[in-house]
C-alpha atoms as a PDB file:
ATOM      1  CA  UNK A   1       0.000   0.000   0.000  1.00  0.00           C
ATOM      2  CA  UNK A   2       1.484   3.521  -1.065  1.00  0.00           C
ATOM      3  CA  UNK A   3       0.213   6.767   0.346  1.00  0.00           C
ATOM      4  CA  UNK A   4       1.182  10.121  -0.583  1.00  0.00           C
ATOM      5  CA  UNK A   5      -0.174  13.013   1.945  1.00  0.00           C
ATOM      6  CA  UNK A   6       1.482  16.838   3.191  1.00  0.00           C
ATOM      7  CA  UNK A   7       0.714  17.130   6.829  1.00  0.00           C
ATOM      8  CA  UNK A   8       2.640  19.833   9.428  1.00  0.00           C
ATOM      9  CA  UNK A   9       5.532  18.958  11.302  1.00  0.00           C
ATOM     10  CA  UNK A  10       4.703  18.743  15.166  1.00  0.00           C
ATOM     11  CA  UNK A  11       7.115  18.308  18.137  1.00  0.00           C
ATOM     12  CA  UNK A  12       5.981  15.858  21.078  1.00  0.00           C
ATOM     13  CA  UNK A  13       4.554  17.539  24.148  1.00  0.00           C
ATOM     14  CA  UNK A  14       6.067  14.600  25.948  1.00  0.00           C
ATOM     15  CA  UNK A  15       9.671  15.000  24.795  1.00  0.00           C
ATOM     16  CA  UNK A  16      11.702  18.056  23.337  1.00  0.00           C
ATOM     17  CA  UNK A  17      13.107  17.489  20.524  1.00  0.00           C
ATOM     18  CA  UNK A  18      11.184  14.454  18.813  1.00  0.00           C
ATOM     19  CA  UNK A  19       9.373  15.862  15.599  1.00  0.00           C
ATOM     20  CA  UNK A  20       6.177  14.101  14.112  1.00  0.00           C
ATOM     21  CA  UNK A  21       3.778  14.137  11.160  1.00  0.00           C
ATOM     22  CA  UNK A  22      -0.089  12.532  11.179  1.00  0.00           C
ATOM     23  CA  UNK A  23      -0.864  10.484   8.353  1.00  0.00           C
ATOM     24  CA  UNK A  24      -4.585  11.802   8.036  1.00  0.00           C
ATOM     25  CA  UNK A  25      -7.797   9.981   8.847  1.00  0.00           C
ATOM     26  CA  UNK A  26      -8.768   8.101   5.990  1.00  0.00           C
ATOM     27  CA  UNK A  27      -5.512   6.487   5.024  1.00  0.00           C
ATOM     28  CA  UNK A  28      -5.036   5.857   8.962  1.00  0.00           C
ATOM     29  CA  UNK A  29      -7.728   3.713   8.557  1.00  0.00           C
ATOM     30  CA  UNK A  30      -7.328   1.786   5.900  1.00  0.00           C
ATOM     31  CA  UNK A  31      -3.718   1.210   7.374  1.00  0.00           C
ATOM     32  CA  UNK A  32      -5.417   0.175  10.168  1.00  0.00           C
ATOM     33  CA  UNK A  33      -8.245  -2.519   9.089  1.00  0.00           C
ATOM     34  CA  UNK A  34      -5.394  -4.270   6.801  1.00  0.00           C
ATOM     35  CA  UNK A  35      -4.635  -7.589   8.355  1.00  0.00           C
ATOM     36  CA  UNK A  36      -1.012  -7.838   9.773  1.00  0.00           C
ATOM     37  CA  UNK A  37       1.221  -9.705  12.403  1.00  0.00           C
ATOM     38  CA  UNK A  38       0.710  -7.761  15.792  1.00  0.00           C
ATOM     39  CA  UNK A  39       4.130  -5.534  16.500  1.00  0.00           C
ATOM     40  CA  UNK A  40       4.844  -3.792  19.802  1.00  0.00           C
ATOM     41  CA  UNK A  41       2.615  -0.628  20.644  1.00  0.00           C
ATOM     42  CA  UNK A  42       0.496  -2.015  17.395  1.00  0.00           C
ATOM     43  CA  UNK A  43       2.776  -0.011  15.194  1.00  0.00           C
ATOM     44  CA  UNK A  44       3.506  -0.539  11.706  1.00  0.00           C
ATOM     45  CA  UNK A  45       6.627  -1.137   9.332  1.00  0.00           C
ATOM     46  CA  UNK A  46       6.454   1.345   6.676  1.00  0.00           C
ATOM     47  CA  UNK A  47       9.202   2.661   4.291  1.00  0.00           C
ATOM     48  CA  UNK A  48       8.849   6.788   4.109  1.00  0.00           C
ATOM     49  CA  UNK A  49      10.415   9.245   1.743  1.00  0.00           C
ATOM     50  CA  UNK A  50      10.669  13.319   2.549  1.00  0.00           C
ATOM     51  CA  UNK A  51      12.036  15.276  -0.369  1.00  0.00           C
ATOM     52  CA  UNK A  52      14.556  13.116  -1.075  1.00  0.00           C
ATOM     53  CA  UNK A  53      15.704  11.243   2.163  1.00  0.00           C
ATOM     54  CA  UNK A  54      14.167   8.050   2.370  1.00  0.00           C
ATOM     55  CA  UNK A  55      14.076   5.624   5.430  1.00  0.00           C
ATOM     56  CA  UNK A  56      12.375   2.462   7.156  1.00  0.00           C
ATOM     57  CA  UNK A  57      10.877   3.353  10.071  1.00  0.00           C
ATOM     58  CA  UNK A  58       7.071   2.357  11.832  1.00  0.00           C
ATOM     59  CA  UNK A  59       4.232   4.488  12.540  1.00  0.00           C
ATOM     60  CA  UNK A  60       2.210   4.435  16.028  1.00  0.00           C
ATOM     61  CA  UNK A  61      -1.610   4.721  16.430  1.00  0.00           C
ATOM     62  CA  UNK A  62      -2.829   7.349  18.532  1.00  0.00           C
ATOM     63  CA  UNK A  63      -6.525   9.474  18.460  1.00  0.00           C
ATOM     64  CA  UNK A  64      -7.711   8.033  15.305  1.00  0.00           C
ATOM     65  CA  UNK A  65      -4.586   8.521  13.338  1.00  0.00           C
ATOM     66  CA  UNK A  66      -1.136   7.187  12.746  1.00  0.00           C
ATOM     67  CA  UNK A  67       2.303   9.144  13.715  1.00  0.00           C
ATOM     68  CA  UNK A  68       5.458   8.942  11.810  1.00  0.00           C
ATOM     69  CA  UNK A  69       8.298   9.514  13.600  1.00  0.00           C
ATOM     70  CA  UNK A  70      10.793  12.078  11.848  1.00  0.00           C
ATOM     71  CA  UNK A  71      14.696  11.765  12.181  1.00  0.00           C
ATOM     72  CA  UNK A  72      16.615  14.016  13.378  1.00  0.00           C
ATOM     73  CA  UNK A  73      19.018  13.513  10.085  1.00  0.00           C
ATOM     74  CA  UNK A  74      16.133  13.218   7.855  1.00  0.00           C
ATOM     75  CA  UNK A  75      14.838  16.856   9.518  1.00  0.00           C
ATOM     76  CA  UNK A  76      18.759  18.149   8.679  1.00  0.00           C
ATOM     77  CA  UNK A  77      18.916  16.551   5.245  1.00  0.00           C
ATOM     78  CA  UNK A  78      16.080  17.922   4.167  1.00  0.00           C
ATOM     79  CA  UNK A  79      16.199  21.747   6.364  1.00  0.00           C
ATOM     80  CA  UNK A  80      12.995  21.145   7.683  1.00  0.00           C
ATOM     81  CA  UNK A  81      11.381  21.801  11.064  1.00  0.00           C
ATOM     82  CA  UNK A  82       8.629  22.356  13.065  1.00  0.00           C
ATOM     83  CA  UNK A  83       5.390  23.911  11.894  1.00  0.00           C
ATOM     84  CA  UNK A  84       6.991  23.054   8.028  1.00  0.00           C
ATOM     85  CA  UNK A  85       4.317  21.232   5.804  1.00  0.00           C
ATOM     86  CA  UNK A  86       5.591  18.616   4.212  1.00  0.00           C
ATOM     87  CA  UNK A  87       4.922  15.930   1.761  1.00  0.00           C
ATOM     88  CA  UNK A  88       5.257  12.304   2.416  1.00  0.00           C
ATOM     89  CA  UNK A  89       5.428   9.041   0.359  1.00  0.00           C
ATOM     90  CA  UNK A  90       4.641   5.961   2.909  1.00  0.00           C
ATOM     91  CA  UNK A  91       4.988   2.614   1.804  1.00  0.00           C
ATOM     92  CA  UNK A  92       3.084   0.555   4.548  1.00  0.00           C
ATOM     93  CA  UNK A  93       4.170  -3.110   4.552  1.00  0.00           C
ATOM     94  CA  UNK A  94       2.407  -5.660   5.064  1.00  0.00           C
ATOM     95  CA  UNK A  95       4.784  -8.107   7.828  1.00  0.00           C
END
């Protein structure tokens, strides 16, 4: 499954310094009603491309939505921050 979506960057209330993006509503549920092998924290392995860093990483459920985590190096490599919208390519995968 391939999505494509531009969401804003968000940092964690919890924790300074750890930068998110939601994959929106609809998609987040499809994601979620596919069949797969349960994972810790019922994330998923997806494959996710900014610009043009690309990088396997999961995404967590939370409020209706999925969260993809965004690297520090990916954040650098690209020069992109908080409250930046962005564009994303996710390639969910299925295992």
């Amino acid at each position: 499954m391939r999505i494509r979506f531009t969401a804003s960057i968000y940092e964690w209330a919890a924790r300074r310094n750890w930068f998110f993006v939601d994959v929106p509503p609809e998609p987040s549920a499809d994601i979620a009603d596919r069949p797969r092998m349960p994972r810790g924290f019922d994330s998923v392995r997806v494959t996710a491309t900014v610009g043009t860093t690309t990088w396997n990483t999961s995404i967590f459920p939370g409020g209706g939505t999925y969260a993809l985590p965004l690297k520090a190096a990916v954040l650098k490599a690209e020069g992109i921050g908080r409250g930046d919208e962005i564009t994303v390519d996710l390639d969910v995968h299925d295992g």
